[in-house]
C-alpha atoms as a PDB file:
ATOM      1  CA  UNK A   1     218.742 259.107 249.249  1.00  0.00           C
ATOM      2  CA  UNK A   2     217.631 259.827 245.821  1.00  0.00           C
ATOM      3  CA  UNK A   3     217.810 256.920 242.995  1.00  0.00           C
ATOM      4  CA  UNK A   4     221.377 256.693 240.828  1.00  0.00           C
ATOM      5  CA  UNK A   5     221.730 259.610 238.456  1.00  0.00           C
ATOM      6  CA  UNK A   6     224.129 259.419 235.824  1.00  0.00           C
ATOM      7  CA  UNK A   7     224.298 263.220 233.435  1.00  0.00           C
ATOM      8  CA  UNK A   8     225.390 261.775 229.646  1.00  0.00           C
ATOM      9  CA  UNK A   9     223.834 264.949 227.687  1.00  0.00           C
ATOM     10  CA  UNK A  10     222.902 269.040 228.397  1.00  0.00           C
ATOM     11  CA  UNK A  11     222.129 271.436 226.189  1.00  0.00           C
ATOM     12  CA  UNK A  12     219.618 273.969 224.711  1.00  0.00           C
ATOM     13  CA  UNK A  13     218.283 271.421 222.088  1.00  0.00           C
ATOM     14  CA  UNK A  14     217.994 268.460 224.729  1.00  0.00           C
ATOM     15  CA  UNK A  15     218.780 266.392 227.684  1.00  0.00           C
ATOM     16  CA  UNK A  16     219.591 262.763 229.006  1.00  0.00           C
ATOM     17  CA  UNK A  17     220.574 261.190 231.495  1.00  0.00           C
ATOM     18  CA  UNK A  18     220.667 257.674 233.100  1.00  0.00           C
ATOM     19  CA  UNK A  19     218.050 257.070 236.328  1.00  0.00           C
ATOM     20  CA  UNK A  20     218.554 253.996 237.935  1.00  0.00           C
ATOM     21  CA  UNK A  21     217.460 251.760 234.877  1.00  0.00           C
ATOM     22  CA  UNK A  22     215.755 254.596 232.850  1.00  0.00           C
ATOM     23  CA  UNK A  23     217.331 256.446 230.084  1.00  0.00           C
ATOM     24  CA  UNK A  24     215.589 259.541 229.933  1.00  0.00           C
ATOM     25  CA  UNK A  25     215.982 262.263 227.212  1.00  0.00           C
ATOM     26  CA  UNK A  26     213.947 265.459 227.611  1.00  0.00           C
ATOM     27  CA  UNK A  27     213.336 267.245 224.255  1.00  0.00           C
ATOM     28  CA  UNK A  28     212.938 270.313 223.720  1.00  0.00           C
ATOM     29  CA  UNK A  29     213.592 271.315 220.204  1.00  0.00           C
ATOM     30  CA  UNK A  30     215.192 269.738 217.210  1.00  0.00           C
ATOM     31  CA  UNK A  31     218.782 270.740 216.778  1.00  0.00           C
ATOM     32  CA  UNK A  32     219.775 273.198 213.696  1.00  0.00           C
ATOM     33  CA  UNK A  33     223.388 272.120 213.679  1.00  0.00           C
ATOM     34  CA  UNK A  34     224.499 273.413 209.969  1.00  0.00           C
ATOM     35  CA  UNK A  35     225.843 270.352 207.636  1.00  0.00           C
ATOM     36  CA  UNK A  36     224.652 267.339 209.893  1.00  0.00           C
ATOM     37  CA  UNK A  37     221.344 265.551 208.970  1.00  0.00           C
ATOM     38  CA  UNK A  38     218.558 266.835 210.736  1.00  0.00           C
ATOM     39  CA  UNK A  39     220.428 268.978 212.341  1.00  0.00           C
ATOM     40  CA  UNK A  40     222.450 266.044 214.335  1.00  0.00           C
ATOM     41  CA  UNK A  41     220.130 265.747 216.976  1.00  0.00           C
ATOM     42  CA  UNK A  42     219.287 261.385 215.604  1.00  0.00           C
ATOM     43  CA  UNK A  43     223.635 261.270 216.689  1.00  0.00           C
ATOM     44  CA  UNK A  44     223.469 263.011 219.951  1.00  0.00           C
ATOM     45  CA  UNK A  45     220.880 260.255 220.804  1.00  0.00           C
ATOM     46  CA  UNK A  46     222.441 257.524 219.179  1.00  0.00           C
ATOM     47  CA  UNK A  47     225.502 258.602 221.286  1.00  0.00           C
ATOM     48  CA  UNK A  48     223.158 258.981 224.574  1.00  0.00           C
ATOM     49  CA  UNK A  49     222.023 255.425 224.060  1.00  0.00           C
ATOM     50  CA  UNK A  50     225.123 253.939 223.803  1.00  0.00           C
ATOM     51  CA  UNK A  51     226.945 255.864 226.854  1.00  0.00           C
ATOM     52  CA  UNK A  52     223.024 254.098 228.713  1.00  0.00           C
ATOM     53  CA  UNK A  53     224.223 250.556 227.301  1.00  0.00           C
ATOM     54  CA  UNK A  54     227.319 251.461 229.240  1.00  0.00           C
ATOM     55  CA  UNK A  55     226.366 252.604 232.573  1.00  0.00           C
ATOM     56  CA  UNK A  56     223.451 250.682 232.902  1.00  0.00           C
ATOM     57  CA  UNK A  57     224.557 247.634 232.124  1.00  0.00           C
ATOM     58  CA  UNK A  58     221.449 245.372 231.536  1.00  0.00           C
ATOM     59  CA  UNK A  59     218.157 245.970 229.568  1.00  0.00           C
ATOM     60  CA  UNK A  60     216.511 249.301 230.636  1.00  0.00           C
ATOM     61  CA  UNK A  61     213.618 251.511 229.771  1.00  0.00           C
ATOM     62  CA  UNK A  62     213.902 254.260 227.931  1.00  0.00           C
ATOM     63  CA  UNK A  63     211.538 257.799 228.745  1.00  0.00           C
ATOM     64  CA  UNK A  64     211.132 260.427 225.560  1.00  0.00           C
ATOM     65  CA  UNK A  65     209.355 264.060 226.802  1.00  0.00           C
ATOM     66  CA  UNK A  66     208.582 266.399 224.036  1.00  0.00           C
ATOM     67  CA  UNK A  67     206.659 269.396 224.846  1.00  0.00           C
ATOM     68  CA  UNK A  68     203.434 269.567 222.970  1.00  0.00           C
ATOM     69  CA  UNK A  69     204.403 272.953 220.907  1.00  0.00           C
ATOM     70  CA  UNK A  70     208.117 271.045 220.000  1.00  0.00           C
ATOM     71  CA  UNK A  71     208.249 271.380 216.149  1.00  0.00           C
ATOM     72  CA  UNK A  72     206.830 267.975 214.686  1.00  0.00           C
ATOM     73  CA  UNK A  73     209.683 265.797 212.814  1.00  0.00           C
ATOM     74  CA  UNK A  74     209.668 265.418 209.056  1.00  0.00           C
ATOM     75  CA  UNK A  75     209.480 261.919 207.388  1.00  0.00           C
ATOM     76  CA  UNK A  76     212.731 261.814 206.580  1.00  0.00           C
ATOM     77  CA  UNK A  77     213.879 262.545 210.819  1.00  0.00           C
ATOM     78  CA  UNK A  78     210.750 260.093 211.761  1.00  0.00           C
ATOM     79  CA  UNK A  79     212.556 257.437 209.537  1.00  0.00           C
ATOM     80  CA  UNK A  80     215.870 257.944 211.050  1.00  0.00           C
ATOM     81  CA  UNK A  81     214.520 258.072 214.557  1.00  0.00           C
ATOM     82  CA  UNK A  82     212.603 254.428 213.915  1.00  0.00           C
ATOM     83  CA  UNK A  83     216.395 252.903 212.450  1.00  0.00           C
ATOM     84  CA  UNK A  84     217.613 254.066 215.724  1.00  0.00           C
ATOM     85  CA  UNK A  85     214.694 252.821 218.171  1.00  0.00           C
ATOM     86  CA  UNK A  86     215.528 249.288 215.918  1.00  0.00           C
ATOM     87  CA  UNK A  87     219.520 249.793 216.846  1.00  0.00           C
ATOM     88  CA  UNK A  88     219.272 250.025 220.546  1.00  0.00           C
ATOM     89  CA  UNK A  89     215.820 247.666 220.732  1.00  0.00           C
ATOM     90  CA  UNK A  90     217.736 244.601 222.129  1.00  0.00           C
ATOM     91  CA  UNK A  91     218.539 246.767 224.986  1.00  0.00           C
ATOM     92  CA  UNK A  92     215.341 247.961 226.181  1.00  0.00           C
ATOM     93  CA  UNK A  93     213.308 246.231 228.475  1.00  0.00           C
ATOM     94  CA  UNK A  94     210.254 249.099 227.542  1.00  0.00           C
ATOM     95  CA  UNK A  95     210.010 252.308 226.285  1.00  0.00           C
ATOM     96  CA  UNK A  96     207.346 255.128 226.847  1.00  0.00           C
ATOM     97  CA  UNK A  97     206.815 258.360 224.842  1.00  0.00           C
ATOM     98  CA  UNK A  98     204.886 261.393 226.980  1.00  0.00           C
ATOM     99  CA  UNK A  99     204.206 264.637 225.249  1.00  0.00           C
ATOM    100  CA  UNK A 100     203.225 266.991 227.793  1.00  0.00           C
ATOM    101  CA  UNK A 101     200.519 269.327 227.380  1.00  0.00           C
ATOM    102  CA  UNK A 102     196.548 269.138 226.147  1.00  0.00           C
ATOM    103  CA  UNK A 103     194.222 269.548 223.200  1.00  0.00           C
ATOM    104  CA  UNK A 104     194.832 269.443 219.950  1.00  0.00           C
ATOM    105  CA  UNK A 105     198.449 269.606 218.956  1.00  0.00           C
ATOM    106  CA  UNK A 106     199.304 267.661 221.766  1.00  0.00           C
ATOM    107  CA  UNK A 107     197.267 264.733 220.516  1.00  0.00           C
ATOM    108  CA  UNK A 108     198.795 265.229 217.300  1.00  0.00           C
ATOM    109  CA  UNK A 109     201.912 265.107 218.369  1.00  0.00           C
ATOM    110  CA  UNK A 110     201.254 261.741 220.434  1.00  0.00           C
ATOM    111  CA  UNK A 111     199.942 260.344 217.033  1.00  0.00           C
ATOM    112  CA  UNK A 112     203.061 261.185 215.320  1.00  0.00           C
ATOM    113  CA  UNK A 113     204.808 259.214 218.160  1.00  0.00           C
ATOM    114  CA  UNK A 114     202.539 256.277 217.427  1.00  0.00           C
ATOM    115  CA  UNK A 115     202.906 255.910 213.685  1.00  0.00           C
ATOM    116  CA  UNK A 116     206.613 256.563 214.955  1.00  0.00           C
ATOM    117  CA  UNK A 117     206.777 253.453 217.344  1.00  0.00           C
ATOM    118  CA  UNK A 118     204.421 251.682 214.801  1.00  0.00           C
ATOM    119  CA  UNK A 119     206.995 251.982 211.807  1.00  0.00           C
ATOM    120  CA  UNK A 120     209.686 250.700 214.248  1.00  0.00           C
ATOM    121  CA  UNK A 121     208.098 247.678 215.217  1.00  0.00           C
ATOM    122  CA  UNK A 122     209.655 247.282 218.586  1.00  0.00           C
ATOM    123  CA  UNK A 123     209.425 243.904 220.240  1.00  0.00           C
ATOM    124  CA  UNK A 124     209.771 245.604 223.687  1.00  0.00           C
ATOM    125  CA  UNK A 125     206.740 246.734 225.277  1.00  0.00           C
ATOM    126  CA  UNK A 126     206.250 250.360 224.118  1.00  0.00           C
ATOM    127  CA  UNK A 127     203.483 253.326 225.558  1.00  0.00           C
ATOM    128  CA  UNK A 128     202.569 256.967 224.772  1.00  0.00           C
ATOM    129  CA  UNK A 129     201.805 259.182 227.829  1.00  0.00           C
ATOM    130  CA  UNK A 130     200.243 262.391 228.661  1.00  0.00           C
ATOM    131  CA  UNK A 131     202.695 263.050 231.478  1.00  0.00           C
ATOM    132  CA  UNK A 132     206.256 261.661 233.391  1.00  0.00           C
ATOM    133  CA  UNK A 133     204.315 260.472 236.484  1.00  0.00           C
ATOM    134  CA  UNK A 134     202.335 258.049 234.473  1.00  0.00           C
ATOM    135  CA  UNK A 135     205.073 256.612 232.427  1.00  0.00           C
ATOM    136  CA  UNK A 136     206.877 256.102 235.777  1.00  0.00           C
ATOM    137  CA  UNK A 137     204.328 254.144 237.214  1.00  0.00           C
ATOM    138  CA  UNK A 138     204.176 252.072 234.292  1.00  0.00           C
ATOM    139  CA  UNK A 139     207.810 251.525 234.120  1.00  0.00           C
ATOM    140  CA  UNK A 140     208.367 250.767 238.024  1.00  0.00           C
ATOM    141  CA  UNK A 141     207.023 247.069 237.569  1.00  0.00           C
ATOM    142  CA  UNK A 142     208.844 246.579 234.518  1.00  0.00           C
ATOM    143  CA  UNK A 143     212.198 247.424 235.729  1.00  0.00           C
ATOM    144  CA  UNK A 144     211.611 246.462 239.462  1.00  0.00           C
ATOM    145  CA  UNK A 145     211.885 250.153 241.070  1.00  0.00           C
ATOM    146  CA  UNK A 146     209.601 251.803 244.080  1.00  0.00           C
ATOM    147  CA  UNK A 147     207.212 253.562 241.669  1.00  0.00           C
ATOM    148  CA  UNK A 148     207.237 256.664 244.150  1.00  0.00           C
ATOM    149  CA  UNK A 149     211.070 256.970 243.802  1.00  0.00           C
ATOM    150  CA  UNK A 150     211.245 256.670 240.273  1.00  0.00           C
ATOM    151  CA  UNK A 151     208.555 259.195 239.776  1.00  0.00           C
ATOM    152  CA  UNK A 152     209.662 261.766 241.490  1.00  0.00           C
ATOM    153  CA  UNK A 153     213.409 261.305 240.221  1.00  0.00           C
ATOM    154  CA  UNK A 154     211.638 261.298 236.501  1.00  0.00           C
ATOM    155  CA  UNK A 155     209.264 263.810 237.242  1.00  0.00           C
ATOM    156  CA  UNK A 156     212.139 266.327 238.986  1.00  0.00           C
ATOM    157  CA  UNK A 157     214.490 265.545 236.404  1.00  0.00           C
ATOM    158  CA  UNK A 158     212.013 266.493 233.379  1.00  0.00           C
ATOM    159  CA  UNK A 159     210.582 269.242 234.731  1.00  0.00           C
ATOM    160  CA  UNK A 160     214.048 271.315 234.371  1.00  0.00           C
ATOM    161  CA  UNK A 161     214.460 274.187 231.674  1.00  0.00           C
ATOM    162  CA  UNK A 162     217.002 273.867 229.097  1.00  0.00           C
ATOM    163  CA  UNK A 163     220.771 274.789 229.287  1.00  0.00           C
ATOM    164  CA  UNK A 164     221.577 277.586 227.371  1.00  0.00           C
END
């Protein structure tokens, strides 16, 4: 039997869902919803994260995949996405950002994520990954979960294609 999955968000921008004491959002491209800042993808994660606080019910990790050729944020999204890592900190217990693929733009994009998690200033303990089966391992410890199990429910999970 597979670890608790809990659905809280599908559609062609992104993805999120609660698994076992991971919320996970899968990225793959910034909303263009016409008349909401940035496109309201910083409210459909603010929203995510509070429907985790909810069905998780303690602290819990929290799992970001972008793909390396997703659009990169500008300054003013980056800001708003650091005010929300701030909101929801006292809930996480870590947090890991992977951004799937190699060479260059992928390693730019990781560095994004860094001066990202470095203008938050989150107290939890906080990593950027080059794929979901290392963040799992990492987080399996943290949260007390079978590091197999949690990777392949992470791994499975992220590895879907959008909803159209």
């Amino acid at each position: 039997m597979g670890l608790r999955k809990v659905v809280l968000h599908d559609d062609e921008y992104l993805a999120s869902a609660c698994i076992d004491r991971v919320w996970v959002c899968r990225w793959w491209k910034f909303p263009a919803i016409a008349g909401r800042p940035h496109g309201g993808g910083p409210q459909m994660i603010s929203a995510s994260l509070g429907q985790a606080e909810r069905v998780i019910g303690s602290k819990f990790a929290v799992l970001v995949v972008v793909a390396a050729n997703t659009p990169s944020p500008d300054s003013a999204l980056r800001a708003e996405l650091a005010r929300l890592v701030k909101k929801y900190e006292p809930a996480y217990e870590c947090s890991a950002y992977v951004v799937e693929g190699e060479g260059f733009q992928a390693a730019a994009i990781r560095g994004l994520v860094t001066g990202v998690m470095l203008l938050a200033r989150s107290a939890a303990p906080t990593k950027v990954f080059a794929s979901v089966s290392d963040a799992a391992r990492w987080f399996a410890p943290r949260i007390g979960a079978d590091a197999a199990a949690l990777d392949a429910e992470l791994s499975a999970y992220c590895a879907r294609r959008p909803t159209p």
